[in-house]
N, C-alpha and C. Protein backbone atom coordinates (compact mmCIF):
# COMPACT_ATOMS: atom_id res chain seq x y z
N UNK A 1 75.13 105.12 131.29
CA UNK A 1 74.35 105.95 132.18
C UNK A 1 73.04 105.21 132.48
N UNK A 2 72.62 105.32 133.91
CA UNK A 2 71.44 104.54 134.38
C UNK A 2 70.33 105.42 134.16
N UNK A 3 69.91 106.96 134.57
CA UNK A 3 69.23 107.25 134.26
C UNK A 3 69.22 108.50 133.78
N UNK A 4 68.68 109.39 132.96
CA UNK A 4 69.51 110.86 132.38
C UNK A 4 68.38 111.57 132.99
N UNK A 5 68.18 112.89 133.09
CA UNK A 5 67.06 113.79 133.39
C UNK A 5 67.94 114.94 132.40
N UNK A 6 66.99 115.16 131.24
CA UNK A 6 67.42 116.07 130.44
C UNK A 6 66.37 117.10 129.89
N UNK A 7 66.77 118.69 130.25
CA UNK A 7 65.39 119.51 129.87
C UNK A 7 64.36 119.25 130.54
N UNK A 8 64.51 118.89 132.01
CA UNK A 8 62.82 118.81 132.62
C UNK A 8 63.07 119.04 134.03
N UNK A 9 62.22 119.59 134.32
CA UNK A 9 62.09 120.03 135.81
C UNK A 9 60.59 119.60 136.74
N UNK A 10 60.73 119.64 137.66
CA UNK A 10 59.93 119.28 138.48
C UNK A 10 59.34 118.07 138.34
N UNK A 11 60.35 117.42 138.19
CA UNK A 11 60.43 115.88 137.74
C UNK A 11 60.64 114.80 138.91
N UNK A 12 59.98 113.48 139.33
CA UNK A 12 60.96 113.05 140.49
C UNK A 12 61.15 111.71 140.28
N UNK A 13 61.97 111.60 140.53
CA UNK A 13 63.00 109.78 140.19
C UNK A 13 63.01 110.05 141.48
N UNK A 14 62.27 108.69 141.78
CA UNK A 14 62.61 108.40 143.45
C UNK A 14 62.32 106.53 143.60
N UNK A 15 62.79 105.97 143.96
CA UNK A 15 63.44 104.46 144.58
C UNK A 15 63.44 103.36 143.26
N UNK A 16 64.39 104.25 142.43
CA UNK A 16 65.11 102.91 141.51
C UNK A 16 66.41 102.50 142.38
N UNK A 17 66.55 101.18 141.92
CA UNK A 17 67.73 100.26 141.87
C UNK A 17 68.74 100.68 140.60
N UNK A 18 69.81 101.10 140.86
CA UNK A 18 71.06 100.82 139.63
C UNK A 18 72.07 99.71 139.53
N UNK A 19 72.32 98.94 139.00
CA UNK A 19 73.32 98.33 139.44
C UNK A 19 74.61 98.37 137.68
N UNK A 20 75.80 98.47 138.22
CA UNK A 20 76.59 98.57 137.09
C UNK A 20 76.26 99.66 135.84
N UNK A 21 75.76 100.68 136.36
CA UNK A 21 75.86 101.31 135.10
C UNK A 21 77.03 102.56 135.22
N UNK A 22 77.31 102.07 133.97
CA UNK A 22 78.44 102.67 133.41
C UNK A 22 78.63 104.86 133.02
N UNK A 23 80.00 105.14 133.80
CA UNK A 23 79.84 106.52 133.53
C UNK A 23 78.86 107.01 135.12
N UNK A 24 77.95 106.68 135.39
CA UNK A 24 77.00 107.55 136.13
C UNK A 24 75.65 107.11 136.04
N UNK A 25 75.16 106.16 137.45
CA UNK A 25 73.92 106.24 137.36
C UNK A 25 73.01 107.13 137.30
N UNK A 26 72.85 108.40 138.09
CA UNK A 26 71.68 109.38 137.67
C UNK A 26 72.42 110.49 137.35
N UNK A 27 72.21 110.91 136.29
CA UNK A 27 72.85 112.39 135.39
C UNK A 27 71.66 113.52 135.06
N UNK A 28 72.35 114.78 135.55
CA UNK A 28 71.71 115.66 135.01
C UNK A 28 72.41 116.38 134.10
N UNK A 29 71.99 116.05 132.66
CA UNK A 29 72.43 116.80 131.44
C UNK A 29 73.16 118.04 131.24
N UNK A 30 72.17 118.59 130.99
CA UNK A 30 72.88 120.18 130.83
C UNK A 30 72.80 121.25 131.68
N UNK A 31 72.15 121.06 133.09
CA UNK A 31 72.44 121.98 134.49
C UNK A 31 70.79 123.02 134.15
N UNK A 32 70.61 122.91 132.95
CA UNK A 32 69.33 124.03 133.43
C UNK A 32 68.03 123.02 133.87
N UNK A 33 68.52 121.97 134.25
CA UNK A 33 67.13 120.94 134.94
C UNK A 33 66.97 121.44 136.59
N UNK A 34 66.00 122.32 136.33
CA UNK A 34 65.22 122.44 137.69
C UNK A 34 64.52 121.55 138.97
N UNK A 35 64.64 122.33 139.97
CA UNK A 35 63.84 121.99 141.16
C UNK A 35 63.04 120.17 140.49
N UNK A 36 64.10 119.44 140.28
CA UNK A 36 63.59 118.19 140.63
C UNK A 36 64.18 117.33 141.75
N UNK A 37 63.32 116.29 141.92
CA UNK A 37 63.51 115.38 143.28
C UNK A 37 64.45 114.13 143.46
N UNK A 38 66.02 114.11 143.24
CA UNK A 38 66.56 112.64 143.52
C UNK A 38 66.43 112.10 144.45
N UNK A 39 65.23 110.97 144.99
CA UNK A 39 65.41 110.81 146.20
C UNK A 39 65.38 109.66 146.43
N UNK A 40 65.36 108.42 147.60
CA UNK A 40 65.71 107.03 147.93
C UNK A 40 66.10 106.27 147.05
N UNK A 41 67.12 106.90 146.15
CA UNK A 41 67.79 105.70 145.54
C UNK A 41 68.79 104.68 145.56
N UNK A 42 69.04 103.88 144.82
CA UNK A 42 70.17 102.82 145.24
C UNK A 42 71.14 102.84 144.04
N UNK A 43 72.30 103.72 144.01
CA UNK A 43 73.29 103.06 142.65
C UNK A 43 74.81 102.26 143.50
N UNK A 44 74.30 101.08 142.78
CA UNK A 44 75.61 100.07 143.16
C UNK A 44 76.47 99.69 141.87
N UNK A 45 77.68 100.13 142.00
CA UNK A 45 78.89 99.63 141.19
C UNK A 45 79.29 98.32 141.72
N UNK A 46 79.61 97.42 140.86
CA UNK A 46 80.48 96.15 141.77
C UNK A 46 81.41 96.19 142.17
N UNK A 47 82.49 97.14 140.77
CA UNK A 47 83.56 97.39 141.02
C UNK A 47 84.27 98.68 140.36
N UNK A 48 84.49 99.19 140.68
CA UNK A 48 84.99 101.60 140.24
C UNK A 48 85.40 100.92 138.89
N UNK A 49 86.19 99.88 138.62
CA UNK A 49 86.58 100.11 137.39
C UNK A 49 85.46 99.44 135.80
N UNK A 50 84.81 98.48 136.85
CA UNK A 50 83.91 98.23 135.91
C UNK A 50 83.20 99.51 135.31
N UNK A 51 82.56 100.42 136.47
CA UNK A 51 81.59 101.78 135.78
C UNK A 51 82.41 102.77 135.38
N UNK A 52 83.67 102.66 135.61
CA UNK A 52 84.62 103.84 134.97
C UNK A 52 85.11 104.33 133.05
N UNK A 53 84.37 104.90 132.54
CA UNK A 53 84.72 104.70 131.25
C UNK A 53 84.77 106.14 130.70
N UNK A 54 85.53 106.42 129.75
CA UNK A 54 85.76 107.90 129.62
C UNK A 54 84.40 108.23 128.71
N UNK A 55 84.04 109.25 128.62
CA UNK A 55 82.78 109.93 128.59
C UNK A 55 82.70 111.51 127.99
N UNK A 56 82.36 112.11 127.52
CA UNK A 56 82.06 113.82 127.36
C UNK A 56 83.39 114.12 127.33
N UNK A 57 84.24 113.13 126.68
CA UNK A 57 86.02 113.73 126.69
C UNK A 57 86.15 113.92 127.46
N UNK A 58 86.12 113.23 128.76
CA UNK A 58 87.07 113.33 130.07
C UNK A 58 87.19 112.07 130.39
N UNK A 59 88.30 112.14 130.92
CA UNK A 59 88.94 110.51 131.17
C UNK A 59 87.69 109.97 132.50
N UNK A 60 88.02 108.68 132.55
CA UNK A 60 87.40 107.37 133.36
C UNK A 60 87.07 108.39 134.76
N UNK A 61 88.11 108.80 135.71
CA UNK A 61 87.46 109.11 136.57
C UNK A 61 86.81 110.25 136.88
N UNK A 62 85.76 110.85 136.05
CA UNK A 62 85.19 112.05 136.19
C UNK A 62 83.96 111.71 136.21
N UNK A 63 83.33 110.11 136.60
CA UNK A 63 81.76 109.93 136.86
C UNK A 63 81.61 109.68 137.80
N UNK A 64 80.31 109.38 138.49
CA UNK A 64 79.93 108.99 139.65
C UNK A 64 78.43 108.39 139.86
N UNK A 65 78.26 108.29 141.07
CA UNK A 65 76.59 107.49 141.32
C UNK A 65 75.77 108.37 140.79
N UNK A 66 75.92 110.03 141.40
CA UNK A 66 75.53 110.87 140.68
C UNK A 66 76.24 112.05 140.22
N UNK A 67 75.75 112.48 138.76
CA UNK A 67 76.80 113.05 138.06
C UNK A 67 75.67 114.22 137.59
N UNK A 68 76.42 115.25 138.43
CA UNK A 68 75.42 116.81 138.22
C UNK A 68 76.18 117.73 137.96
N UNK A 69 75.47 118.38 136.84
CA UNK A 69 75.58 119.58 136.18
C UNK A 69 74.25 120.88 136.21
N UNK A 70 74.32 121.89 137.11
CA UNK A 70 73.54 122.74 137.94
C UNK A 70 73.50 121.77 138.74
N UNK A 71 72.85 122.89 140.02
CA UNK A 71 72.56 122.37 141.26
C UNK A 71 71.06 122.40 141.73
N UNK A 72 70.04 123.42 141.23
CA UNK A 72 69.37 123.34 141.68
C UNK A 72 67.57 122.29 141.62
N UNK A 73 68.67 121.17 141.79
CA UNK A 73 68.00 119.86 141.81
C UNK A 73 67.96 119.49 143.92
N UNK A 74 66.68 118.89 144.18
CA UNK A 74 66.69 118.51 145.63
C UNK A 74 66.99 117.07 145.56
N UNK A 75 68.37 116.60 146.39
CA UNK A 75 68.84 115.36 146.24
C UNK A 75 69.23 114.94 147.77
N UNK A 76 67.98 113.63 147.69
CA UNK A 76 67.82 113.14 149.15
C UNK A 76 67.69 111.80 148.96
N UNK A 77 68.25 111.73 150.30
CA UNK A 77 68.36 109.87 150.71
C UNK A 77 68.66 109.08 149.65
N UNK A 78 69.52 109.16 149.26
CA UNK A 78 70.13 108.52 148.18
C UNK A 78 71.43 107.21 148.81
N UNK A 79 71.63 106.32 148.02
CA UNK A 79 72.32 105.64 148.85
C UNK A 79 73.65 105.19 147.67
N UNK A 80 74.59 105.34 147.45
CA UNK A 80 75.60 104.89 146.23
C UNK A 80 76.97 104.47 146.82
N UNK A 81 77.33 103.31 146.39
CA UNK A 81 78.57 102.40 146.66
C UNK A 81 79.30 102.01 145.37
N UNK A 82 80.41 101.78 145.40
CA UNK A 82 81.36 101.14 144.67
C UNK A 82 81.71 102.03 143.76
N UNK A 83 81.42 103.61 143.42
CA UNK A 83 81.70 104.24 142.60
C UNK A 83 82.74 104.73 142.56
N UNK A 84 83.74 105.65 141.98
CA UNK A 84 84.92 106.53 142.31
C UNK A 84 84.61 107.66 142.84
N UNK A 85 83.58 108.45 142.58
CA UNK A 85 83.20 109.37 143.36
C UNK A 85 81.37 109.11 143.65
N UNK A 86 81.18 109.38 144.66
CA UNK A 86 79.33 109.73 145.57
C UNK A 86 78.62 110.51 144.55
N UNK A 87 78.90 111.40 144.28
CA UNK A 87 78.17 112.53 143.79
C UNK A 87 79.40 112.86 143.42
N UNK A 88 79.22 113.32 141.96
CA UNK A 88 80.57 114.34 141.16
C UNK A 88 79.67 115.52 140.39
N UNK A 89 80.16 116.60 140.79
CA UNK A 89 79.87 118.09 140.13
C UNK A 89 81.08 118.99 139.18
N UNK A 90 81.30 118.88 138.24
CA UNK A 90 82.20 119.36 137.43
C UNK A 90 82.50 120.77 137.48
């Protein structure tokens, strides 16, 4: 995982670079992370299977660039390639 946001709100990650990280570059933990800001970021996979790895007991393809649990996070201009899924919500 590239970057976690866990237990915090009104938080803002805005214009990192990811490259190759494994499982899910930006994760939100446990869904009660509030009204924070994902915004102009970059997560690049090289290749789906390189960042694909099983995780939280679910097989390989259940991650993504971003990997959210709750929603009420504001997620903008974000930019993610090479992943298996854009954004994955369980």
């Amino acid at each position: 995982v590239g970057i976690t946001i866990h237990g915090t709100h009104r938080a803002l990650v805005d214009q990192n670079t990811l490259w190759d990280a494994r499982a899910a570059g930006i994760y939100t933990e446990d869904g009660n992370e509030m009204n924070n800001v994902i915004s102009n970021n970059v997560v690049i996979c090289s290749r789906w299977q390189v960042c694909a790895v099983s995780w939280l007991g679910k097989n390989s393809l259940q991650g993504g660039g971003i990997y959210m649990i709750g929603m009420t996070n504001d997620v903008l201009y974000n930019r993610i390639a090479g992943y298996e899924h854009g954004l994955y919500t369980p």
